[in-house]
C-alpha atoms as a PDB file:
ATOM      1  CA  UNK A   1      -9.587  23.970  -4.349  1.00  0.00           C
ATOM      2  CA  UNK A   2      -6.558  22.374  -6.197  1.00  0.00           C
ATOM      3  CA  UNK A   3      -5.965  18.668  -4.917  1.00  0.00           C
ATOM      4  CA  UNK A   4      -2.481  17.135  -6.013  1.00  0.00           C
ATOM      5  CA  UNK A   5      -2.598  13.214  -5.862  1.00  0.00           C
ATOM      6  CA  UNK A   6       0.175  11.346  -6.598  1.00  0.00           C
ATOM      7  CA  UNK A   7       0.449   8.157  -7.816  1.00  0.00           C
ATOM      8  CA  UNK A   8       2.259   4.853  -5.786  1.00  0.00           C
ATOM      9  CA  UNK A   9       5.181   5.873  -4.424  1.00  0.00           C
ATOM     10  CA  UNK A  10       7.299   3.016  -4.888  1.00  0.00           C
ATOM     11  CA  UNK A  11      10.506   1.912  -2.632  1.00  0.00           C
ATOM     12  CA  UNK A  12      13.575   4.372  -2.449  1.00  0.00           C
ATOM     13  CA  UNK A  13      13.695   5.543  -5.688  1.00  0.00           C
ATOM     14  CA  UNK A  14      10.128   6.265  -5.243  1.00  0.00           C
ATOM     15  CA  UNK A  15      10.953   8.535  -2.223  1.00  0.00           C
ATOM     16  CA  UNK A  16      14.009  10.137  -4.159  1.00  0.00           C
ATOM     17  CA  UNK A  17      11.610  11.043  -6.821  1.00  0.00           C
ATOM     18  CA  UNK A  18       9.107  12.763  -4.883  1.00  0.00           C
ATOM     19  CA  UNK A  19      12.431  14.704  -3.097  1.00  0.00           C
ATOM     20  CA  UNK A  20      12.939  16.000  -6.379  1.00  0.00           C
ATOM     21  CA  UNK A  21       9.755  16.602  -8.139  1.00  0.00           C
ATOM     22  CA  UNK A  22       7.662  17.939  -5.654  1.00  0.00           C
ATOM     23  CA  UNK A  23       8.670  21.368  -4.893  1.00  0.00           C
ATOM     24  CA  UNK A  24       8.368  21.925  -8.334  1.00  0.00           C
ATOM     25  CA  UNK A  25       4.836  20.763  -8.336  1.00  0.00           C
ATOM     26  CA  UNK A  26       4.308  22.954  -5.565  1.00  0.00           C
ATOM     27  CA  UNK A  27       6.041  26.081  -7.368  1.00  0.00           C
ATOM     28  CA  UNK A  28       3.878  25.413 -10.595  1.00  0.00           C
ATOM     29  CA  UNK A  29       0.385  24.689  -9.389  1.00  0.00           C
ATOM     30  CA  UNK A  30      -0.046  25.772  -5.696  1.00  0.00           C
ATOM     31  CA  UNK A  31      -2.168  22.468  -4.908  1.00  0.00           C
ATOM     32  CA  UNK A  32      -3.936  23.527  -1.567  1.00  0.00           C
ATOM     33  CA  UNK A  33      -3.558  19.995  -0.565  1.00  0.00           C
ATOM     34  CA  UNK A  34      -1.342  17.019  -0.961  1.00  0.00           C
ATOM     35  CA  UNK A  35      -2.151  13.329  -1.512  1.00  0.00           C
ATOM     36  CA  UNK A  36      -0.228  10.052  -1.848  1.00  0.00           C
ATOM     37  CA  UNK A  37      -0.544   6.389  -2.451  1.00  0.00           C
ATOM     38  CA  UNK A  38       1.675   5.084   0.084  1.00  0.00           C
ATOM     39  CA  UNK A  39       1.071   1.332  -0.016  1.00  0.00           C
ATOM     40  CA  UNK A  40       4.604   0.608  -1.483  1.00  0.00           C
ATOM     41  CA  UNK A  41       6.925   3.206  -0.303  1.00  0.00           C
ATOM     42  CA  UNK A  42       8.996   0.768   1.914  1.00  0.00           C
ATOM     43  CA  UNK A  43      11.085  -0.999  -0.186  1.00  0.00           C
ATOM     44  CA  UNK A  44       7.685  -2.259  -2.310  1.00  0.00           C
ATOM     45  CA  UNK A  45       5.924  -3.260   0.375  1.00  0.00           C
ATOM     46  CA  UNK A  46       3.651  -1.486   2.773  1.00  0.00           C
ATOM     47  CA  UNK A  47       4.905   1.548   5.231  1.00  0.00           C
ATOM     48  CA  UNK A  48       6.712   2.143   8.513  1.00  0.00           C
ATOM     49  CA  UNK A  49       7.085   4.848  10.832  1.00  0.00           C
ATOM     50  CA  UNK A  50       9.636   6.245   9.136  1.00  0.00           C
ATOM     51  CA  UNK A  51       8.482   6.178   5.704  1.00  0.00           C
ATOM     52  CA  UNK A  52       5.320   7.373   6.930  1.00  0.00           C
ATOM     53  CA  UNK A  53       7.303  10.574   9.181  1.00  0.00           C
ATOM     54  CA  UNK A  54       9.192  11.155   5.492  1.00  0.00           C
ATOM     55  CA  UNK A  55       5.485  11.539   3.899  1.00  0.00           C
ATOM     56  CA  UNK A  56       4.416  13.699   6.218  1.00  0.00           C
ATOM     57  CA  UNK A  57       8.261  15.773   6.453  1.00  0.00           C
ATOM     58  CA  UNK A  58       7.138  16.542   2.542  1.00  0.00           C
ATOM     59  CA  UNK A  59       4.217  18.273   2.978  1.00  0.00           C
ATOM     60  CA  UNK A  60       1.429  15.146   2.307  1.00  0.00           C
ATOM     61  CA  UNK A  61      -2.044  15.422   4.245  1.00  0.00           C
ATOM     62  CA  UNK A  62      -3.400  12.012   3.746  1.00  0.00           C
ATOM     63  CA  UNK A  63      -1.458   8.769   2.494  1.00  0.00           C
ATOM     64  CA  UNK A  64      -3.907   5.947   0.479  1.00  0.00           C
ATOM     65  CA  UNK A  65      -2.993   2.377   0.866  1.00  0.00           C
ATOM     66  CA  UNK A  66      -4.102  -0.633  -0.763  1.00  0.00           C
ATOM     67  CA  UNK A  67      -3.304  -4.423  -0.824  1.00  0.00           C
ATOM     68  CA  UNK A  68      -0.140  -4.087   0.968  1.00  0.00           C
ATOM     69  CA  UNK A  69      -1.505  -2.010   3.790  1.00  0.00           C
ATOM     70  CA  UNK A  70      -0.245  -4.483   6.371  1.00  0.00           C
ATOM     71  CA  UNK A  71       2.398  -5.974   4.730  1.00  0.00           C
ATOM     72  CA  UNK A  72       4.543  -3.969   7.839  1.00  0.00           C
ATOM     73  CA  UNK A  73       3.336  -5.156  10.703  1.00  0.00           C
ATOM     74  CA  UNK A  74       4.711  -2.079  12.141  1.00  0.00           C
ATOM     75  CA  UNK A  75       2.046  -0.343  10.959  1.00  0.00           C
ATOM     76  CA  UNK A  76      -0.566  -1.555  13.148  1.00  0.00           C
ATOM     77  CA  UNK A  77       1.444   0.524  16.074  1.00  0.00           C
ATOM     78  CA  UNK A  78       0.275   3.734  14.781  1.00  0.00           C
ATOM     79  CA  UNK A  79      -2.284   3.794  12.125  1.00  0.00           C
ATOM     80  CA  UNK A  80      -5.220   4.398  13.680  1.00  0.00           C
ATOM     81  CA  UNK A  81      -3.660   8.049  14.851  1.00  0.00           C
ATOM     82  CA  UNK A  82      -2.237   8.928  11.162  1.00  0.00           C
ATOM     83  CA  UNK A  83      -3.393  10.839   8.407  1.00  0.00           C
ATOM     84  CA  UNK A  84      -3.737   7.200   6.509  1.00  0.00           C
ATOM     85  CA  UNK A  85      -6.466   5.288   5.171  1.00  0.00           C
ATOM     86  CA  UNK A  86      -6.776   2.380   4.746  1.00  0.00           C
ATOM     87  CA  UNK A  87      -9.278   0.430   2.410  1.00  0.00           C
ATOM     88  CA  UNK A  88     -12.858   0.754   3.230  1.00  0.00           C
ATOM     89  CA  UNK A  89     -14.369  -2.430   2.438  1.00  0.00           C
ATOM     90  CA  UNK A  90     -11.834  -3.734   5.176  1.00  0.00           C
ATOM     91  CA  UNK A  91     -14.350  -5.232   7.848  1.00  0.00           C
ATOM     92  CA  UNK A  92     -15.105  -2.725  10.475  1.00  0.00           C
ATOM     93  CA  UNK A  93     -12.916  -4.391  13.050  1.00  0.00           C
ATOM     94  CA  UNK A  94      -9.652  -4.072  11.383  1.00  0.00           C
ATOM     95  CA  UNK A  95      -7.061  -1.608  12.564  1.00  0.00           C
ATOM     96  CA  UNK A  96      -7.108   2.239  10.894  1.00  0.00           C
ATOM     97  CA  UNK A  97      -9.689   4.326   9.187  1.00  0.00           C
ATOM     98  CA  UNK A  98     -11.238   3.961   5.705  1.00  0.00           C
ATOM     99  CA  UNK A  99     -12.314   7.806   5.364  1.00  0.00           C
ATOM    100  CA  UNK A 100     -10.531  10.782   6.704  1.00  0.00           C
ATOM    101  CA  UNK A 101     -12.004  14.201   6.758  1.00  0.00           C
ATOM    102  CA  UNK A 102      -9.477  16.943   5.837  1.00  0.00           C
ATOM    103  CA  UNK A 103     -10.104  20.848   6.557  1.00  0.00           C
ATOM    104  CA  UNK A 104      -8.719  23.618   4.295  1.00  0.00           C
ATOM    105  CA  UNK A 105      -9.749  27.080   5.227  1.00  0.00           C
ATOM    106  CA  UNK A 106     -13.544  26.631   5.473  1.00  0.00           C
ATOM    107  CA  UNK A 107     -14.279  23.550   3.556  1.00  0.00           C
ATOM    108  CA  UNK A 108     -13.890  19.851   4.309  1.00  0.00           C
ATOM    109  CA  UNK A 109     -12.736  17.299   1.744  1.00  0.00           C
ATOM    110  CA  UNK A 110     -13.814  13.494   2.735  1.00  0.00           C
ATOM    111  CA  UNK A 111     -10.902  11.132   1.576  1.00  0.00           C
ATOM    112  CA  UNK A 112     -12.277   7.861   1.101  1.00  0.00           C
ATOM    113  CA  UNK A 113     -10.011   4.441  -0.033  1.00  0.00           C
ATOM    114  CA  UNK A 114     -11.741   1.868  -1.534  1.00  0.00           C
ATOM    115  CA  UNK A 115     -10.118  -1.530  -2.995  1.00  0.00           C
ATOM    116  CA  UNK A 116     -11.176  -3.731  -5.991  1.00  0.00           C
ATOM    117  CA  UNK A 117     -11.768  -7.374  -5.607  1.00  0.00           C
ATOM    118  CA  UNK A 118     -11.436  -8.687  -9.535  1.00  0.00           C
ATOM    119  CA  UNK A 119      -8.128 -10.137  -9.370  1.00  0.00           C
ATOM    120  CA  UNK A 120      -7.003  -8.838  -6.681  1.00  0.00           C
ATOM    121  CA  UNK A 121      -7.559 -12.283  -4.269  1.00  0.00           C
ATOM    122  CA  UNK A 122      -8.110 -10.601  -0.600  1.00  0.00           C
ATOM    123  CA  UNK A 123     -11.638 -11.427   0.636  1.00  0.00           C
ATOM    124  CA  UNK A 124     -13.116  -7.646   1.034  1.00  0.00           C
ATOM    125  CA  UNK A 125     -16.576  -6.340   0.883  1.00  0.00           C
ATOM    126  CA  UNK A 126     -17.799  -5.203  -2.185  1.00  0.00           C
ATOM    127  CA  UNK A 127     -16.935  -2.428  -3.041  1.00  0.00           C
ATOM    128  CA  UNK A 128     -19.829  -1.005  -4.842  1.00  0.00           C
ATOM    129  CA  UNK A 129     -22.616  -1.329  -1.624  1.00  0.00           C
ATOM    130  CA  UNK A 130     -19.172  -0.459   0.460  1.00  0.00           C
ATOM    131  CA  UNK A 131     -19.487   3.320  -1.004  1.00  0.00           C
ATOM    132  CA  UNK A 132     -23.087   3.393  -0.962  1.00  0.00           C
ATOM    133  CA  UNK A 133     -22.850   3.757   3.075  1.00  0.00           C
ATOM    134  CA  UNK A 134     -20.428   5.208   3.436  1.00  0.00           C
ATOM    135  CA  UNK A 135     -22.079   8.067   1.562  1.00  0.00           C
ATOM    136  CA  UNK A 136     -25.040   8.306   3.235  1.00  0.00           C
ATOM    137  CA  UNK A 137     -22.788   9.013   6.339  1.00  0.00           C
ATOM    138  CA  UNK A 138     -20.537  11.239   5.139  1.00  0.00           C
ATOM    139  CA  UNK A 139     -20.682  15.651   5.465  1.00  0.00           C
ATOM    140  CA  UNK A 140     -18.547  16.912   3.742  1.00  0.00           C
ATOM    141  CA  UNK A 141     -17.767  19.748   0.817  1.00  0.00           C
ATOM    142  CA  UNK A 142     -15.783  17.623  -1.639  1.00  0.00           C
ATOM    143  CA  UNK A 143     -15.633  14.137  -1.979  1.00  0.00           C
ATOM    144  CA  UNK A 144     -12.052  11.988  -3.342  1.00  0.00           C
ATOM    145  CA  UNK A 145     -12.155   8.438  -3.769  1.00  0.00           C
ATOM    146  CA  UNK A 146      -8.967   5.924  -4.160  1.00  0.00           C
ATOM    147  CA  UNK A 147      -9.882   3.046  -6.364  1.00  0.00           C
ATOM    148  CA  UNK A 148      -7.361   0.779  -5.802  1.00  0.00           C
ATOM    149  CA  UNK A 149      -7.621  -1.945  -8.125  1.00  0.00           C
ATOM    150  CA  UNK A 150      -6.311  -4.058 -10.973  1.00  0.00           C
ATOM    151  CA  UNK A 151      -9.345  -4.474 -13.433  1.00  0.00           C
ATOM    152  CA  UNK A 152      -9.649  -1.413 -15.305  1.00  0.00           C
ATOM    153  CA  UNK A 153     -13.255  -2.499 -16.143  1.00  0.00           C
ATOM    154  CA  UNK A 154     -14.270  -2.220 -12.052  1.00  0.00           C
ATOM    155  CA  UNK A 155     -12.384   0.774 -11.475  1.00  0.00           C
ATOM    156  CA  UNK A 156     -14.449   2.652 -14.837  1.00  0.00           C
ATOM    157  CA  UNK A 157     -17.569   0.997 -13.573  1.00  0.00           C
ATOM    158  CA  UNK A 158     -17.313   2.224 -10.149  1.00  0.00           C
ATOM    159  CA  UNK A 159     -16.640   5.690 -11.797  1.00  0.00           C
ATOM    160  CA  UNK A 160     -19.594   5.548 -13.267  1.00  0.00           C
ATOM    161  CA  UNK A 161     -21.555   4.522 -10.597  1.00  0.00           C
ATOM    162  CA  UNK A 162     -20.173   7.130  -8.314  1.00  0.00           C
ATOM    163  CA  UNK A 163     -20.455   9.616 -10.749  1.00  0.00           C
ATOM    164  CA  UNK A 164     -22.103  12.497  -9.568  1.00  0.00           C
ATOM    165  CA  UNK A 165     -21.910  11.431  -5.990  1.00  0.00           C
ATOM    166  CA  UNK A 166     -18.416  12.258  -5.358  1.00  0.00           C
ATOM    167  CA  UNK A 167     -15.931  14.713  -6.859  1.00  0.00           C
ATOM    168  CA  UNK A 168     -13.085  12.746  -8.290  1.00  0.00           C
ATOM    169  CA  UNK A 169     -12.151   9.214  -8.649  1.00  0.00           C
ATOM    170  CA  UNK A 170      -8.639   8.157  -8.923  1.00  0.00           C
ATOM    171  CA  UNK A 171      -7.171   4.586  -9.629  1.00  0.00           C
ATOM    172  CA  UNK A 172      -4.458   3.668  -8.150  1.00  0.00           C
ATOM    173  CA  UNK A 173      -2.591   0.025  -7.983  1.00  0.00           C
ATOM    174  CA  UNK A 174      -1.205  -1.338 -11.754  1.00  0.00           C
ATOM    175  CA  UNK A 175       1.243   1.336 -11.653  1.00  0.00           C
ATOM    176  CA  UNK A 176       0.786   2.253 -14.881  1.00  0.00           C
ATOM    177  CA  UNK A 177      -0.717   5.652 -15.824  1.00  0.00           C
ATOM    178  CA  UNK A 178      -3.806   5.617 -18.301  1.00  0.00           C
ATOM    179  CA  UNK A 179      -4.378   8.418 -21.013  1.00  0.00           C
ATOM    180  CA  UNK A 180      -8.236   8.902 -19.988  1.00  0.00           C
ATOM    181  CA  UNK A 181      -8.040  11.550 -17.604  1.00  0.00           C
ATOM    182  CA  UNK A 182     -11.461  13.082 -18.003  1.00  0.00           C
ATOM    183  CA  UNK A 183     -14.290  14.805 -16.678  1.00  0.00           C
ATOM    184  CA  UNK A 184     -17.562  12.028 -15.896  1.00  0.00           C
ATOM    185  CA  UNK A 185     -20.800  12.932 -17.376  1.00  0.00           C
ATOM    186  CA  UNK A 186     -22.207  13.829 -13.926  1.00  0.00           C
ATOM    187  CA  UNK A 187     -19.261  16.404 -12.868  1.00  0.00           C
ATOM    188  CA  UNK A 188     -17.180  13.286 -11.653  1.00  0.00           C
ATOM    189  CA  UNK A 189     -13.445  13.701 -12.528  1.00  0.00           C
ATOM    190  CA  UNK A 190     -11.795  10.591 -12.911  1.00  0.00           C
ATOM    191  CA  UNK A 191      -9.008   8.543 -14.092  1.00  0.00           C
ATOM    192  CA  UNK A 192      -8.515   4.712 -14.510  1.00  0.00           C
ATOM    193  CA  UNK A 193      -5.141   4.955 -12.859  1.00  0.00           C
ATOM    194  CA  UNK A 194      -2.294   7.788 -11.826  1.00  0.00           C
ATOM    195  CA  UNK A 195       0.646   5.712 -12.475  1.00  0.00           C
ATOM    196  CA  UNK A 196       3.511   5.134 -10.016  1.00  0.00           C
ATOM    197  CA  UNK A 197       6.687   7.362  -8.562  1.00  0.00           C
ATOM    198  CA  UNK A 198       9.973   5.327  -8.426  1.00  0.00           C
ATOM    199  CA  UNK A 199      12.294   3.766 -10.784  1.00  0.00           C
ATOM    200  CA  UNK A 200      11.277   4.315 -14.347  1.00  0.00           C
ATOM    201  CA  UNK A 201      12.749   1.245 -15.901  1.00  0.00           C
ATOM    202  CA  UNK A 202      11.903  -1.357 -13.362  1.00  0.00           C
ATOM    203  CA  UNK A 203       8.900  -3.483 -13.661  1.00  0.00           C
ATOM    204  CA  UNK A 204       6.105  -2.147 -11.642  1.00  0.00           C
ATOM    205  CA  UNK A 205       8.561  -0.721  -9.421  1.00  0.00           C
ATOM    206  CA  UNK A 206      10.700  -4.074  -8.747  1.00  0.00           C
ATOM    207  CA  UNK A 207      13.859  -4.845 -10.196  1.00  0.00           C
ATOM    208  CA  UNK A 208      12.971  -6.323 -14.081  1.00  0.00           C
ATOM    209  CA  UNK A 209      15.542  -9.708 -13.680  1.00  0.00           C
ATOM    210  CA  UNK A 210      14.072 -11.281 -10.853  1.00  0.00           C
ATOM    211  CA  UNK A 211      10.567 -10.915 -12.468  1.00  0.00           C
ATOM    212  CA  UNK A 212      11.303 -11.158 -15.917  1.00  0.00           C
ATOM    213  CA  UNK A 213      12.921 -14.500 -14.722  1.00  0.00           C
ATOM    214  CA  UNK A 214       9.342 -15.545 -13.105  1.00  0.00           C
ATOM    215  CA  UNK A 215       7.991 -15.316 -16.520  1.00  0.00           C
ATOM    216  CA  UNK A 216      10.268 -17.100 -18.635  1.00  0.00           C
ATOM    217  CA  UNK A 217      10.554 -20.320 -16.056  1.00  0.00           C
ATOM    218  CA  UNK A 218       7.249 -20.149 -14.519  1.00  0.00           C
ATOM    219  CA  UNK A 219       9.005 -20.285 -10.454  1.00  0.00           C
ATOM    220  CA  UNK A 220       8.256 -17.994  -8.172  1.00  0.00           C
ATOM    221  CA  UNK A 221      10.635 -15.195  -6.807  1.00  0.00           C
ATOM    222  CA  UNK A 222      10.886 -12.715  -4.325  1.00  0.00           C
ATOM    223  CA  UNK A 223      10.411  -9.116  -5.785  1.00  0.00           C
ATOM    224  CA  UNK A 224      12.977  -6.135  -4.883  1.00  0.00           C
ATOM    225  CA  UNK A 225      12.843  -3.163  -5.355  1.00  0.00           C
ATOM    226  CA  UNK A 226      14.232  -1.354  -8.873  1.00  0.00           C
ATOM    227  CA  UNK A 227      17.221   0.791  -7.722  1.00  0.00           C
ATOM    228  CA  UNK A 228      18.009   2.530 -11.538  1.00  0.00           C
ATOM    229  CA  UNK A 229      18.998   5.609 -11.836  1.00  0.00           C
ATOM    230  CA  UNK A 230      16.162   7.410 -13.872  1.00  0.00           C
ATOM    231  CA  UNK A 231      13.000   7.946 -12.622  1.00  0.00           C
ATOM    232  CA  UNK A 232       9.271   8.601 -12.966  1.00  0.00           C
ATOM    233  CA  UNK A 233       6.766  10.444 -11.532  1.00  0.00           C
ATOM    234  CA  UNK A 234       3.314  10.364 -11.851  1.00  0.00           C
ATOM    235  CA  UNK A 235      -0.185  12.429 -10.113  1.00  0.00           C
ATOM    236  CA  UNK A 236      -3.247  14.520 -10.970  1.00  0.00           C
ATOM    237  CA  UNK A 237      -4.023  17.414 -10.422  1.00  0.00           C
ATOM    238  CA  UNK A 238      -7.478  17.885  -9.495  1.00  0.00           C
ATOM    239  CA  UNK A 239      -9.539  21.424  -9.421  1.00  0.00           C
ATOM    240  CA  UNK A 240     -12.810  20.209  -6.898  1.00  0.00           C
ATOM    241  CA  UNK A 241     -14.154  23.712  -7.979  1.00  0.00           C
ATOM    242  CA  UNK A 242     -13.864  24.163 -11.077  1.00  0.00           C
ATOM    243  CA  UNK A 243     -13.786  20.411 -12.346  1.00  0.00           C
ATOM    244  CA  UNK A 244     -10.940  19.903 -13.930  1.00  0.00           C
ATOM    245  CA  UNK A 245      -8.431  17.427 -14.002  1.00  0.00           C
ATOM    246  CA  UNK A 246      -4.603  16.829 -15.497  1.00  0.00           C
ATOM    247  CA  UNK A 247      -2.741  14.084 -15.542  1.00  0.00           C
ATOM    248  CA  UNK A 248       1.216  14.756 -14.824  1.00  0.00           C
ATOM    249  CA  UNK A 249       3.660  12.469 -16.115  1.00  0.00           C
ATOM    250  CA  UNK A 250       6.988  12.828 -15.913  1.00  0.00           C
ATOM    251  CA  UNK A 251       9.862  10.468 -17.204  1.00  0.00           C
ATOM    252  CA  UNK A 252      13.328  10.824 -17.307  1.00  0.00           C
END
């Protein structure tokens, strides 16, 4: 079973990029299932009905959010019906679902989001005893876990200590993409993080003044989003089967 996972799809020119790039994905690898990192797709921050409709219009089964999960209030209106989930380590009374099984032909793939906490400043359960039971609850064939974090230390950790357990662990949140796409000692695939789908010469996504500005005087700023030209997009490709994993990158 081939798994396609994109990376944060960031703001407008995150949505124009995955317009263009994936029906080309689809023409060269067939993935049997689609998977996105939605947290930033409106405008940088968090999702709405219609951004969520436009996911879904594309041919996504499952979007992953992250810190700015509720940064649209909106949200709250209609995630607990979606095909989103939302961090686990969320406590239990918080709208939407941390896991969400999906069915292709005759096997079930368990999508589980989990979030860091090293620097990442919300006040979630940790994420390590988190996993542990939500394992021991979960049936299903293959098992594909959302790290969204900052420390690349905690995500590789949590690789590790997963490994085995699950079938693929994919870091999502710095918008970057690492060059360790590999295969865990245990069967694990895993990668420290995808990268993100948007403007390629903004910073993170946002538009470089306003933050480049932040840095040089030290006062804060309100990020927008990058609305360049040239773009990037970024996923894996994941083979649950046959454990193997590749990293797409593409940049204009």
């Amino acid at each position: 079973m081939k798994v396609l996972f994109i990376g944060d799809v960031f703001g407008t020119r995150g949505q124009v990029a995955l317009e263009k790039y994936l029906p080309k994905m689809k023409q060269d690898y067939h993935p049997d299932l689609i998977i996105v990192n939605g947290e930033n797709i409106d405008k940088g921050f968090g999702m709405t009905l219609k951004t969520y409709k436009f996911l879904m219009e594309q041919g996504v089964r499952c979007v992953t959010m992250g810190n700015h999960t509720f940064s649209k209030r909106e949200l709250l209106e209609f995630i607990d019906d979606a095909n989103i989930v939302r961090p686990a380590n969320y406590h239990k009374d918080v709208p939407g679902k941390g896991v969400q099984i999906l069915r292709f032909n005759d096997k079930t793939v368990a999508v589980i989001n989990i979030m860091g906490r090293i620097f990442m400043g919300d006040p979630l359960d940790n994420p390590f005893q988190v996993i542990d039971t939500l394992l021991d609850e979960i049936d299903a064939d293959y098992i594909i876990v959302d790290f969204h974090g900052e420390a690349t230390s905690e995500k590789l950790a949590f690789g590790h200590y997963v490994d085995g357990r699950v079938d693929a662990v994919v870091g999502t949140h710095t918008h970057v993409p690492t060059a360790d796409a590999m295969i865990l000692p245990k069967n694990t695939l895993y990668i420290t993080d995808i990268g993100m789908t948007g403007a390629k010469y903004g910073i993170l996504g946002g538009e470089k003044e306003s933050i480049i500005h932040k840095f040089v005087t030290g006062m804060p700023s309100r990020i927008k989003e990058d609305t360049s030209k040239k773009l990037q997009f970024n996923a894996v490709l994941l083979d649950v089967e046959n454990h193997t994993i590749k990293a797409i990158n593409i940049h204009e």
